[in-house]
C-alpha atoms as a PDB file:
ATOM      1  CA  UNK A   1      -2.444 -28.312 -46.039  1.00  0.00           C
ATOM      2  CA  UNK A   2      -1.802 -24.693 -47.532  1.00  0.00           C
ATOM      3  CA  UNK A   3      -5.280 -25.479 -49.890  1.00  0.00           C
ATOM      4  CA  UNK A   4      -6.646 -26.421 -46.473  1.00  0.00           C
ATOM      5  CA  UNK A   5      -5.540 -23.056 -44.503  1.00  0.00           C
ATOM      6  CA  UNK A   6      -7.025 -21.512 -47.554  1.00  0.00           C
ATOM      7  CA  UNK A   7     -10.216 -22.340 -47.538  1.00  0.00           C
ATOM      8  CA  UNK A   8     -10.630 -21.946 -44.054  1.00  0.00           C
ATOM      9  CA  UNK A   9      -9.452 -18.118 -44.203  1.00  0.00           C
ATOM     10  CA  UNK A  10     -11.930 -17.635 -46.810  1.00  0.00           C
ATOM     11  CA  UNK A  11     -14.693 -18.813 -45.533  1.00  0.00           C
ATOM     12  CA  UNK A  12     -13.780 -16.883 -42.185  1.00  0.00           C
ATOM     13  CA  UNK A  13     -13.944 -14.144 -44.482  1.00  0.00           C
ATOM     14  CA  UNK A  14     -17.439 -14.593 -46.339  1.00  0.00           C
ATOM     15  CA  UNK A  15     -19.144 -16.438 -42.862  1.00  0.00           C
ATOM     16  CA  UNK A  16     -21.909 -14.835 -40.703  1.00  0.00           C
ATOM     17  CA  UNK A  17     -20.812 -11.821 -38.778  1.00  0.00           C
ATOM     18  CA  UNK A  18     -22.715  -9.907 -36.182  1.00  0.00           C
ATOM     19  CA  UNK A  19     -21.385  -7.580 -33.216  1.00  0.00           C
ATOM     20  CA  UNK A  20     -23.341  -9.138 -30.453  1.00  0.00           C
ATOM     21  CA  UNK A  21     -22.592 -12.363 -28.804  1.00  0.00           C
ATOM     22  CA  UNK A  22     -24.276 -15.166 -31.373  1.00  0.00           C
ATOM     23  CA  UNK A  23     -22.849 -18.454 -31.998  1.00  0.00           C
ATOM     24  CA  UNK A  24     -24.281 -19.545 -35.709  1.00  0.00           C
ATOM     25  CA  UNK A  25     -23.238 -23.379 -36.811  1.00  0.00           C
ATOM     26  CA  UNK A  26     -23.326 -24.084 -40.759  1.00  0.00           C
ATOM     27  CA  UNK A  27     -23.395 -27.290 -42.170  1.00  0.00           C
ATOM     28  CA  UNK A  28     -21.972 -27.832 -45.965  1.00  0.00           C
ATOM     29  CA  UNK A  29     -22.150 -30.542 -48.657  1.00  0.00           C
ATOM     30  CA  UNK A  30     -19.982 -30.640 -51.412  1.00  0.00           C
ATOM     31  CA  UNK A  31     -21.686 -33.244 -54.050  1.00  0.00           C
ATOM     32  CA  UNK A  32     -20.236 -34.362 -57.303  1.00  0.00           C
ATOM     33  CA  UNK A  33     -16.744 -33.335 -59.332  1.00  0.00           C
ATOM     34  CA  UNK A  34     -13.620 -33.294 -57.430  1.00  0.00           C
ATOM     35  CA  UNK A  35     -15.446 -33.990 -54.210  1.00  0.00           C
ATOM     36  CA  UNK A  36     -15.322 -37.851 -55.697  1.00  0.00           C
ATOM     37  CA  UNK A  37     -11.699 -37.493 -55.465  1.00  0.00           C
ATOM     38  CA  UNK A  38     -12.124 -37.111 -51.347  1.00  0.00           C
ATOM     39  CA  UNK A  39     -14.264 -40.848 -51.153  1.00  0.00           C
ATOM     40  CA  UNK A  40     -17.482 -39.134 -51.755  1.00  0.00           C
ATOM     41  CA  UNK A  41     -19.331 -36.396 -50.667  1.00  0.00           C
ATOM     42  CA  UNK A  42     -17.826 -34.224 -48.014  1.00  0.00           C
ATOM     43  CA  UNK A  43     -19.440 -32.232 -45.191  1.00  0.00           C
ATOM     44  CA  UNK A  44     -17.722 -29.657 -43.810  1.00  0.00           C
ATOM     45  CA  UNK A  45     -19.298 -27.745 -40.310  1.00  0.00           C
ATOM     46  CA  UNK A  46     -18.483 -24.581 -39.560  1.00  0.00           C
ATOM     47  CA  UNK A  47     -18.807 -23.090 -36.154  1.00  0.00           C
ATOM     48  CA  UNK A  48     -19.046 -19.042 -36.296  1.00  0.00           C
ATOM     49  CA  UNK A  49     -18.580 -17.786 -32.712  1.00  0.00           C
ATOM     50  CA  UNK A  50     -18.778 -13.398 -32.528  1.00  0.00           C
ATOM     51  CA  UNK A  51     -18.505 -11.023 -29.338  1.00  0.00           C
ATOM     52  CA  UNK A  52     -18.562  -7.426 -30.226  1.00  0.00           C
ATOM     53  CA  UNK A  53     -15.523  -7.387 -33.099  1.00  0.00           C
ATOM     54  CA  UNK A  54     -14.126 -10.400 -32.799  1.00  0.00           C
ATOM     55  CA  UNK A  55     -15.013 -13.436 -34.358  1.00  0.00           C
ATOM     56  CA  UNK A  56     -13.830 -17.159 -34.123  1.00  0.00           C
ATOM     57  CA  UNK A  57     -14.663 -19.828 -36.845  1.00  0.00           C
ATOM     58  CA  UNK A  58     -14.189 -23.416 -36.284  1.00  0.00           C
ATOM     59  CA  UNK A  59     -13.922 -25.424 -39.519  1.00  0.00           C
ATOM     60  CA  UNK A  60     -14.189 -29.215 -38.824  1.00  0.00           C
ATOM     61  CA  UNK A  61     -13.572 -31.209 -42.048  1.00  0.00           C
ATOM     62  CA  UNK A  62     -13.737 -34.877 -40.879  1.00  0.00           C
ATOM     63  CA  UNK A  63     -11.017 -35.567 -38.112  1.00  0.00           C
ATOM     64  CA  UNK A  64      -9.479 -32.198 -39.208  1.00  0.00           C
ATOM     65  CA  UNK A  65     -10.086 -29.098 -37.129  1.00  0.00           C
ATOM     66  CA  UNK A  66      -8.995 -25.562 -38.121  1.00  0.00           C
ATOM     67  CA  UNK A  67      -9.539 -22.354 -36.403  1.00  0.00           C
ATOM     68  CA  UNK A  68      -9.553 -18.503 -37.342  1.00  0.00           C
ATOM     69  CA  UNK A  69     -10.124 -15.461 -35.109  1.00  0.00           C
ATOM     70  CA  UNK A  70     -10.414 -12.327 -36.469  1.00  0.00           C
ATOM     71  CA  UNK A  71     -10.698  -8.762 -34.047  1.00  0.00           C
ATOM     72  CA  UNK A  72     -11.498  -5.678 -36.123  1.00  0.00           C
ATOM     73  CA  UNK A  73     -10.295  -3.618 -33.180  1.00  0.00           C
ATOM     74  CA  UNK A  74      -6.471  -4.936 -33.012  1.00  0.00           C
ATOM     75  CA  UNK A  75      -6.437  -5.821 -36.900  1.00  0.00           C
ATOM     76  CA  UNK A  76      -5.267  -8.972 -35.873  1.00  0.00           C
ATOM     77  CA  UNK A  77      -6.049 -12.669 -37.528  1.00  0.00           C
ATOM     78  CA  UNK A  78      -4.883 -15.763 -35.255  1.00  0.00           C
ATOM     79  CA  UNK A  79      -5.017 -19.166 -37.053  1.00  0.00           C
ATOM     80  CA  UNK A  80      -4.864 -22.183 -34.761  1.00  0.00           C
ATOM     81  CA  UNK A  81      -3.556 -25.569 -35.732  1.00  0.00           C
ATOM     82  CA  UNK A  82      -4.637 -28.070 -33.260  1.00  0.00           C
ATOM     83  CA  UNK A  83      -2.810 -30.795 -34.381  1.00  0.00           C
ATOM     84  CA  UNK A  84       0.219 -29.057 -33.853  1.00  0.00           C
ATOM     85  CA  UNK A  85      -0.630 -26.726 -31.223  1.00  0.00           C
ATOM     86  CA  UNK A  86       0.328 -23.579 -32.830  1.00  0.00           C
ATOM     87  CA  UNK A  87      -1.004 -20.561 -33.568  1.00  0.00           C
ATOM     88  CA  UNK A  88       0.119 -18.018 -36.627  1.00  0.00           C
ATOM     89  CA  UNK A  89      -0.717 -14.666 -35.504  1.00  0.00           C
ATOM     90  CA  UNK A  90      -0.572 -11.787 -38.362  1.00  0.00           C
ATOM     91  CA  UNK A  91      -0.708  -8.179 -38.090  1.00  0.00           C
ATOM     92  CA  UNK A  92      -1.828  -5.547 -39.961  1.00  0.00           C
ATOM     93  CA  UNK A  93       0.715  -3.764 -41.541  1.00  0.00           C
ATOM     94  CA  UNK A  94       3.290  -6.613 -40.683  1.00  0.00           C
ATOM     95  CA  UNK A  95       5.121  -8.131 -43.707  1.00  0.00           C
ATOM     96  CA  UNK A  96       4.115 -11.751 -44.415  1.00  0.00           C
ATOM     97  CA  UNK A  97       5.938 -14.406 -44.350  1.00  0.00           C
ATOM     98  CA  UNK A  98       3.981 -16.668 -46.965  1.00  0.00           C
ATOM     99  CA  UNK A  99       3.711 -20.341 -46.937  1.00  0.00           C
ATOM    100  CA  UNK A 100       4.276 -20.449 -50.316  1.00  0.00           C
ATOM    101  CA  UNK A 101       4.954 -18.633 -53.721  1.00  0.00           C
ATOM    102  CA  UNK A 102       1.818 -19.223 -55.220  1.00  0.00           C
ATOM    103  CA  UNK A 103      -0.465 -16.511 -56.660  1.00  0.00           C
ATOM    104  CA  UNK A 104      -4.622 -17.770 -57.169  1.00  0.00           C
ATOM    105  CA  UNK A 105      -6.209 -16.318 -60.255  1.00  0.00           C
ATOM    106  CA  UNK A 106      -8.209 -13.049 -59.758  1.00  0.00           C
ATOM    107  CA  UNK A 107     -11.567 -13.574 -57.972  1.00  0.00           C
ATOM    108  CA  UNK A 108     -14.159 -11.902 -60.314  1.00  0.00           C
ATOM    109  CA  UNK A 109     -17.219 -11.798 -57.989  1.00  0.00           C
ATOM    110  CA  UNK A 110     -20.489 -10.120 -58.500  1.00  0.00           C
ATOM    111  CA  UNK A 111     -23.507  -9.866 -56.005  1.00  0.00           C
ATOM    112  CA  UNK A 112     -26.901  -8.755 -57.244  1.00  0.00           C
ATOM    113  CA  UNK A 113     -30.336  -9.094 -55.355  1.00  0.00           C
ATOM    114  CA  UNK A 114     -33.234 -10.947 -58.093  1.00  0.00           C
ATOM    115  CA  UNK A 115     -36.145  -9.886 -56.238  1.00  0.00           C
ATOM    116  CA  UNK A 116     -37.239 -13.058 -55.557  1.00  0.00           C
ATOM    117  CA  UNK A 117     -37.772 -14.509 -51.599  1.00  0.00           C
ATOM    118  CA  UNK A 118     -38.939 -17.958 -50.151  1.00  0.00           C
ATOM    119  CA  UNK A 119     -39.543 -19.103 -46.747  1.00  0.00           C
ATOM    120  CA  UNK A 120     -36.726 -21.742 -45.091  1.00  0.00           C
ATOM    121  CA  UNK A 121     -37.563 -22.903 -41.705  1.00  0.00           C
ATOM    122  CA  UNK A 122     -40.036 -20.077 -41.042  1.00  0.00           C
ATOM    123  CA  UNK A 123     -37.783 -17.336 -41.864  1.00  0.00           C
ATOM    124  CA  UNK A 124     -38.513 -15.465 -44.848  1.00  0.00           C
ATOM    125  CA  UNK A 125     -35.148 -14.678 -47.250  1.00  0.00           C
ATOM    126  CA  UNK A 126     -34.230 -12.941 -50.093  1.00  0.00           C
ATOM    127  CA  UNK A 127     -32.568 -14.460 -53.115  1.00  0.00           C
ATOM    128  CA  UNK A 128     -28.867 -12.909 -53.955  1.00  0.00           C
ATOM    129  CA  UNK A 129     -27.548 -14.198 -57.170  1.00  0.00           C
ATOM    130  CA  UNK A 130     -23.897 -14.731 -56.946  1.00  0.00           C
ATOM    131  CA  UNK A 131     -20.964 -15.693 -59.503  1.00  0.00           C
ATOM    132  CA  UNK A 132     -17.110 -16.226 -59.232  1.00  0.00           C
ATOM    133  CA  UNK A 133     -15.015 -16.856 -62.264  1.00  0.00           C
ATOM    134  CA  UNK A 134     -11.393 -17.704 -62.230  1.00  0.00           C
ATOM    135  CA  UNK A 135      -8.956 -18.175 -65.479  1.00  0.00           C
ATOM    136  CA  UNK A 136      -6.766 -20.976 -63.969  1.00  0.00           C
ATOM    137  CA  UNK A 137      -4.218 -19.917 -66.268  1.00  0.00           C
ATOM    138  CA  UNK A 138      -3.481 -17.280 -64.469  1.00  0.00           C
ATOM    139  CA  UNK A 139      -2.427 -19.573 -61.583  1.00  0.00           C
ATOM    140  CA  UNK A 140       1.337 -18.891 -60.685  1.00  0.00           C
ATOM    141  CA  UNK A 141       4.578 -20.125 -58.775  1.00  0.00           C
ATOM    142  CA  UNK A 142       7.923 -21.544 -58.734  1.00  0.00           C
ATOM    143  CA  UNK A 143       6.581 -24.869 -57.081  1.00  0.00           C
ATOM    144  CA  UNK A 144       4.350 -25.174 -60.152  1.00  0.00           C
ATOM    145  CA  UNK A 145       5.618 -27.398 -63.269  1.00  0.00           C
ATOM    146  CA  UNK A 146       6.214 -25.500 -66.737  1.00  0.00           C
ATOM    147  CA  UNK A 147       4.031 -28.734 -67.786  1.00  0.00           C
ATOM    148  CA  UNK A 148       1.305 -28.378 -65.297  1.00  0.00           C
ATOM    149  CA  UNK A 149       0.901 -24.167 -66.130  1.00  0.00           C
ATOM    150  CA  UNK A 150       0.587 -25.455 -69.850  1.00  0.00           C
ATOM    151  CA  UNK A 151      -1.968 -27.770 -68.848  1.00  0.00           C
ATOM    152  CA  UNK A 152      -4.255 -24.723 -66.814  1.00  0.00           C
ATOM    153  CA  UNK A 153      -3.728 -22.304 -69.920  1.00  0.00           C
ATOM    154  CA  UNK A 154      -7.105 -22.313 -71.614  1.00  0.00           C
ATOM    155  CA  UNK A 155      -8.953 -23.361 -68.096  1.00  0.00           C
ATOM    156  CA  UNK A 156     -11.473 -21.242 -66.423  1.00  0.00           C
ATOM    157  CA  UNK A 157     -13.667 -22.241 -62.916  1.00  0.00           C
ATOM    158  CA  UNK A 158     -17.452 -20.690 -62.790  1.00  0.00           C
ATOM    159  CA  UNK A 159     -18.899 -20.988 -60.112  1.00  0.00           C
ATOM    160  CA  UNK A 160     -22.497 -19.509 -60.115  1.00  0.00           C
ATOM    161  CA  UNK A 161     -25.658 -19.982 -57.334  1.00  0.00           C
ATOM    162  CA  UNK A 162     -27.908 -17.838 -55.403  1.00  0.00           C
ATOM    163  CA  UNK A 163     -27.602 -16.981 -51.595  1.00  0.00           C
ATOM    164  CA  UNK A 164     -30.806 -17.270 -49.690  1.00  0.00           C
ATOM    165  CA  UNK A 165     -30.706 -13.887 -47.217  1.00  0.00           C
ATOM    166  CA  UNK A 166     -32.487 -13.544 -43.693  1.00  0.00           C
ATOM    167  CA  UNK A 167     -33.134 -10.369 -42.016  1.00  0.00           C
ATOM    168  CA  UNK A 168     -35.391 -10.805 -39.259  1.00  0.00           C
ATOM    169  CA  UNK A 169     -33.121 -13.683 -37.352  1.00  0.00           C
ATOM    170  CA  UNK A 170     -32.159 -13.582 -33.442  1.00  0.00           C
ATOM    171  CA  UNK A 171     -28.543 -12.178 -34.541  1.00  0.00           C
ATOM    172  CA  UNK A 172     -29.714  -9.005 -36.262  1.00  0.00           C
ATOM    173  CA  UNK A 173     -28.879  -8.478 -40.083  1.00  0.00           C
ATOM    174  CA  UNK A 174     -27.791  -4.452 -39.468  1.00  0.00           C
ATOM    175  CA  UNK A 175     -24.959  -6.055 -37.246  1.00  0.00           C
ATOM    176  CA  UNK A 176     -24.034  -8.561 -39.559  1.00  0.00           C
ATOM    177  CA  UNK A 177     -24.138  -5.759 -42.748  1.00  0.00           C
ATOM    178  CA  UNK A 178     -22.332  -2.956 -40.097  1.00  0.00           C
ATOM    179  CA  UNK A 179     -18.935  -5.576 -39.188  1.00  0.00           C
ATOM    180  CA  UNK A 180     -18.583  -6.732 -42.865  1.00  0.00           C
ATOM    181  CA  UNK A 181     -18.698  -3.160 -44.284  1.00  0.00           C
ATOM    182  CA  UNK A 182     -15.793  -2.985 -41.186  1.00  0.00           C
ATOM    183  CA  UNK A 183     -13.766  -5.966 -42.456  1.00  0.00           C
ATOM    184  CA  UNK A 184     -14.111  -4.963 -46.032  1.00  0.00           C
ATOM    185  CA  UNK A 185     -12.348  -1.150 -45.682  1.00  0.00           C
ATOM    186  CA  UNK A 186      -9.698  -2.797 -42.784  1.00  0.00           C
ATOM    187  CA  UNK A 187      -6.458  -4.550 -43.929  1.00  0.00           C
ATOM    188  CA  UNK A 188      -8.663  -8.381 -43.155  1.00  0.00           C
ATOM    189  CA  UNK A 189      -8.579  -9.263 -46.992  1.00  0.00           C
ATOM    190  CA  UNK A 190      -4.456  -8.235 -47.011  1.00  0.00           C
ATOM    191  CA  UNK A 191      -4.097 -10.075 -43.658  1.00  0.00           C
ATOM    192  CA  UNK A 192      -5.645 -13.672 -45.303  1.00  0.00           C
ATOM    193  CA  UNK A 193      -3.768 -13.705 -47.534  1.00  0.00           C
ATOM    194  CA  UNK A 194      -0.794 -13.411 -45.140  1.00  0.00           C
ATOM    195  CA  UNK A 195      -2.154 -15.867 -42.875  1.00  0.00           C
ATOM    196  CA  UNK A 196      -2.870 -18.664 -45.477  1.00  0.00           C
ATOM    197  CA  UNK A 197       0.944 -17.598 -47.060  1.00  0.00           C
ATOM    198  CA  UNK A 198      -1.191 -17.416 -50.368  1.00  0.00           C
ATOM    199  CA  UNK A 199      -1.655 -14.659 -52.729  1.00  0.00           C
ATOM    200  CA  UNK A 200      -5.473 -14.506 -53.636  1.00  0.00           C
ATOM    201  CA  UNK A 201      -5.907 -11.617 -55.762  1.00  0.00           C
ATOM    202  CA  UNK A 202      -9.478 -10.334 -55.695  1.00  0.00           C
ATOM    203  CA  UNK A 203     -10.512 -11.286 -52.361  1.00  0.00           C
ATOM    204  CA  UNK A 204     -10.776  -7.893 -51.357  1.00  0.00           C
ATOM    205  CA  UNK A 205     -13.261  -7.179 -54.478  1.00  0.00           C
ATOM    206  CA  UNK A 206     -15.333 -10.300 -53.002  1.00  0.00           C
ATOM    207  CA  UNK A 207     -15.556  -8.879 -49.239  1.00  0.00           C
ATOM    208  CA  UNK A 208     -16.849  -5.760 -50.787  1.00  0.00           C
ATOM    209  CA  UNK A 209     -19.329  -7.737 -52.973  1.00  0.00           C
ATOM    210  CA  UNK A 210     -20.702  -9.564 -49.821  1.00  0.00           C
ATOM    211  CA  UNK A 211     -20.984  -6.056 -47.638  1.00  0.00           C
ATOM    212  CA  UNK A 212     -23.850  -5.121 -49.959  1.00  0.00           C
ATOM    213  CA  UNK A 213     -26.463  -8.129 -48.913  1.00  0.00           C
ATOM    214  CA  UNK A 214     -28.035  -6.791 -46.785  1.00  0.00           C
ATOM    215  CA  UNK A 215     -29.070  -9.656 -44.136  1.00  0.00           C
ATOM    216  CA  UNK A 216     -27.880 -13.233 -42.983  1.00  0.00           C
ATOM    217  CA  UNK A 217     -26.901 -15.560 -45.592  1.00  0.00           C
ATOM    218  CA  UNK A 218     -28.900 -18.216 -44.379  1.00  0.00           C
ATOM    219  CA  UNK A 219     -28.791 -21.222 -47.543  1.00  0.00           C
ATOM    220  CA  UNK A 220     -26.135 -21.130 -49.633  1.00  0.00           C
ATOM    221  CA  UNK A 221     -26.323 -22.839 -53.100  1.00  0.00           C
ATOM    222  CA  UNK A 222     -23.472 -22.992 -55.748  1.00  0.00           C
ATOM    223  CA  UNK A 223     -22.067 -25.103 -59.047  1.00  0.00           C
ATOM    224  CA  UNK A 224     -18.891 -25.056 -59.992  1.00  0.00           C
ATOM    225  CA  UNK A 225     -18.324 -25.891 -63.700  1.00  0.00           C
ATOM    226  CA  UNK A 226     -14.610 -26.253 -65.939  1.00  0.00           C
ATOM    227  CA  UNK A 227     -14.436 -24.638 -69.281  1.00  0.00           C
ATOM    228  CA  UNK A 228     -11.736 -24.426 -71.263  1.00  0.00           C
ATOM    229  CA  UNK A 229      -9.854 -27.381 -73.610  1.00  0.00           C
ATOM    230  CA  UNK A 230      -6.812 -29.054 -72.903  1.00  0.00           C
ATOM    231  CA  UNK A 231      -5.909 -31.702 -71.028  1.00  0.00           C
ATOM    232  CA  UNK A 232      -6.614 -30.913 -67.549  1.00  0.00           C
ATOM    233  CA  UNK A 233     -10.098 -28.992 -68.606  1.00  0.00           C
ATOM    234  CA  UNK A 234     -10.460 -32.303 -70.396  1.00  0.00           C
ATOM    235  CA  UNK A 235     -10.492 -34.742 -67.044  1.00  0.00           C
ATOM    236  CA  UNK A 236     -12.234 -32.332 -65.068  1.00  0.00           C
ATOM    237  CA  UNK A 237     -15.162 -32.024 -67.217  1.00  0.00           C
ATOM    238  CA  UNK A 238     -15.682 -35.712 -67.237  1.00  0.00           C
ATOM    239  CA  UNK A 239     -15.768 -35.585 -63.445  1.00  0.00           C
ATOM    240  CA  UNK A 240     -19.146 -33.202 -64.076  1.00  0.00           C
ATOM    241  CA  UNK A 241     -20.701 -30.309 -61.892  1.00  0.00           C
ATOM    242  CA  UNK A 242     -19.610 -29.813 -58.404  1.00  0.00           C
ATOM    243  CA  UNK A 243     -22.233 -28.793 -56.389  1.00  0.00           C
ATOM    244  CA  UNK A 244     -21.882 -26.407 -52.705  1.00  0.00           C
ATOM    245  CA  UNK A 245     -24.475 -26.363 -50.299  1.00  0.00           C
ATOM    246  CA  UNK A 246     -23.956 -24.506 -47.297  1.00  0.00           C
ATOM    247  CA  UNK A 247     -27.091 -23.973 -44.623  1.00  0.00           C
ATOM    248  CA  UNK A 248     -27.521 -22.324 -41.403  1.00  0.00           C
ATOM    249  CA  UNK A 249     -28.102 -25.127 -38.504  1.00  0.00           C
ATOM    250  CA  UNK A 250     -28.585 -23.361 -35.677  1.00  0.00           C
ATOM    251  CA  UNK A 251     -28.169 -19.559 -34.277  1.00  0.00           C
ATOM    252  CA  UNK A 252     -27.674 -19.108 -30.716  1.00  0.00           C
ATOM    253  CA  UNK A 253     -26.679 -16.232 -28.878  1.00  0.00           C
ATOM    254  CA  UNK A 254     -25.669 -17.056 -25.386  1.00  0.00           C
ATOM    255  CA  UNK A 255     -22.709 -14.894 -24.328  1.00  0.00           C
ATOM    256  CA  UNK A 256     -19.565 -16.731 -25.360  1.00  0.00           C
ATOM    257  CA  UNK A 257     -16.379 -16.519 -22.860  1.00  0.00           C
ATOM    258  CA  UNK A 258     -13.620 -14.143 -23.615  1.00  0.00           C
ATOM    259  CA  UNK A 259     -11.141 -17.113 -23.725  1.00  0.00           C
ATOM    260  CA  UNK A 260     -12.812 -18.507 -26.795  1.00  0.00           C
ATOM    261  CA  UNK A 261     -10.623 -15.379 -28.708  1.00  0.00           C
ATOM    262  CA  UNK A 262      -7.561 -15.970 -27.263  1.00  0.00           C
ATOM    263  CA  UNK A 263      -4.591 -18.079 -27.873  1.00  0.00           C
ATOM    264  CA  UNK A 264      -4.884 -21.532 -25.762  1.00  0.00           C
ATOM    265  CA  UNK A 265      -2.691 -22.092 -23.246  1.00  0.00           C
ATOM    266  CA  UNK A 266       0.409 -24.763 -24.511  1.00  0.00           C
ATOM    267  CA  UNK A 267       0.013 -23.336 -27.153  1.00  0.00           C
ATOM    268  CA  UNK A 268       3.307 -21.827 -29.760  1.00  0.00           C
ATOM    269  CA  UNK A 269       2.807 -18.504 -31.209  1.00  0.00           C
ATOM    270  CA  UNK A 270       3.486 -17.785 -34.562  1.00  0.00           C
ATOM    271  CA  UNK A 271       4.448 -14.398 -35.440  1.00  0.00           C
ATOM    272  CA  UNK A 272       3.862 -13.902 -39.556  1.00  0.00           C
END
């Protein structure tokens, strides 16, 4: 579950942003590699739900349904667990109370336009290239084997794809680039990793990689690769390539009710 809570924060963190009321659905594959270790391919959707500087993302994996909401204004970050009817409310400037011990390898992301565009559904976007690398080495914690950090030592994750950028959309683009530029110099990168009781180092660098497209993200394509030797670089080559595809559905922008940003009633708060 604390891989679960986050990936959720992180895509709350990188998902499409805009300070009027829009409601934008996403729908993403994950082919190939470790996604055969799930039963097949996976398809996560992701419901992104923003009313001035707040924003609510639904992640529904399967039967599994997560949810994040994030208000600039307060510097506050509310995850929900449905299935237990909680709610972990963190603070700016609040210590965290992590989940766990374990610190992720540095995030080293980089965000460059190519020059290139395409159309996709009538919309005309703009190519971003974008790359993550992670030594897996690096990966820390007292929950983690002296056998299983041997096994990560030479191992490093790529992941490397291009992200497809719309700017004339119902939403607005200057919105979307104005509240990420927000989120990037507030305490929001600080806060997920107190919410998800993880330690992602570098997460901050990626929220300030994203601020500079300047548009929607509105097709999302990424491969993750292993290199490395040893034996855990070993068995995840053989899996092969694992491929991300994440693609706007739908954008909507209806005015959304203020309860959709609030805590639900029955609900147990969480303070971290």
């Amino acid at each position: 579950m604390k891989r679960w809570l986050t990936t959720v924060v992180v895509f709350a963190l990188c998902s499409v942003v805009v300070r009027a009321d829009v409601t934008i659905v996403q729908m993403t594959t994950v082919e190939g590699g470790m996604a055969a270790m799930g039963g097949g391919n996976v398809s996560p959707k992701m419901t992104a739900r923003v009313k001035g500087q707040k924003m609510r993302n639904d992640v529904e994996v399967g039967p599994n349904l997560m949810t994040t909401i994030m208000d600039l204004a307060s510097k506050q970050m509310i995850v929900l667990r449905h299935d237990q009817k909680t709610a972990s409310v963190t603070s700016a400037g609040a210590p965290a109370k992590p989940l766990s011990d374990v610190t992720l390898p540095v995030m080293d992301t980089k965000v460059t336009p190519t020059g290139k565009s395409q159309v996709i559904d009538g919309i005309k976007c703009d190519e971003y290239a974008f790359t993550t690398a992670m030594n897996m080495g690096e990966m820390t914690g007292p929950q983690m084997p002296p056998e299983a950090a041997a096994m990560m030592k030479d191992m490093r994750m790529n992941m490397v794809g291009s992200i497809w950028v719309a700017k004339e959309v119902p939403a607005g683009p200057a919105e979307y680039v104005a509240f990420l530029k927000a989120a990037s110099a507030s305490d929001m990168a600080a806060m997920a990793a107190g919410a998800s009781g993880i330690n992602i180092p570098g997460l901050d660098k990626m929220m300030k990689a994203m601020s500079n497209v300047d548009g929607m993200p509105y097709l999302t394509e990424m491969t993750m690769t292993i290199e490395g030797t040893g034996q855990m670089a070993d068995m995840m080559k053989q899996m092969g390539p694992m491929k991300i595809t994440t693609r706007v559905t739908s954008v909507k922008t209806d005015p959304i009710p203020d309860d959709q940003f609030q805590v639900p009633p029955g609900y147990k708060e969480i303070k971290q």
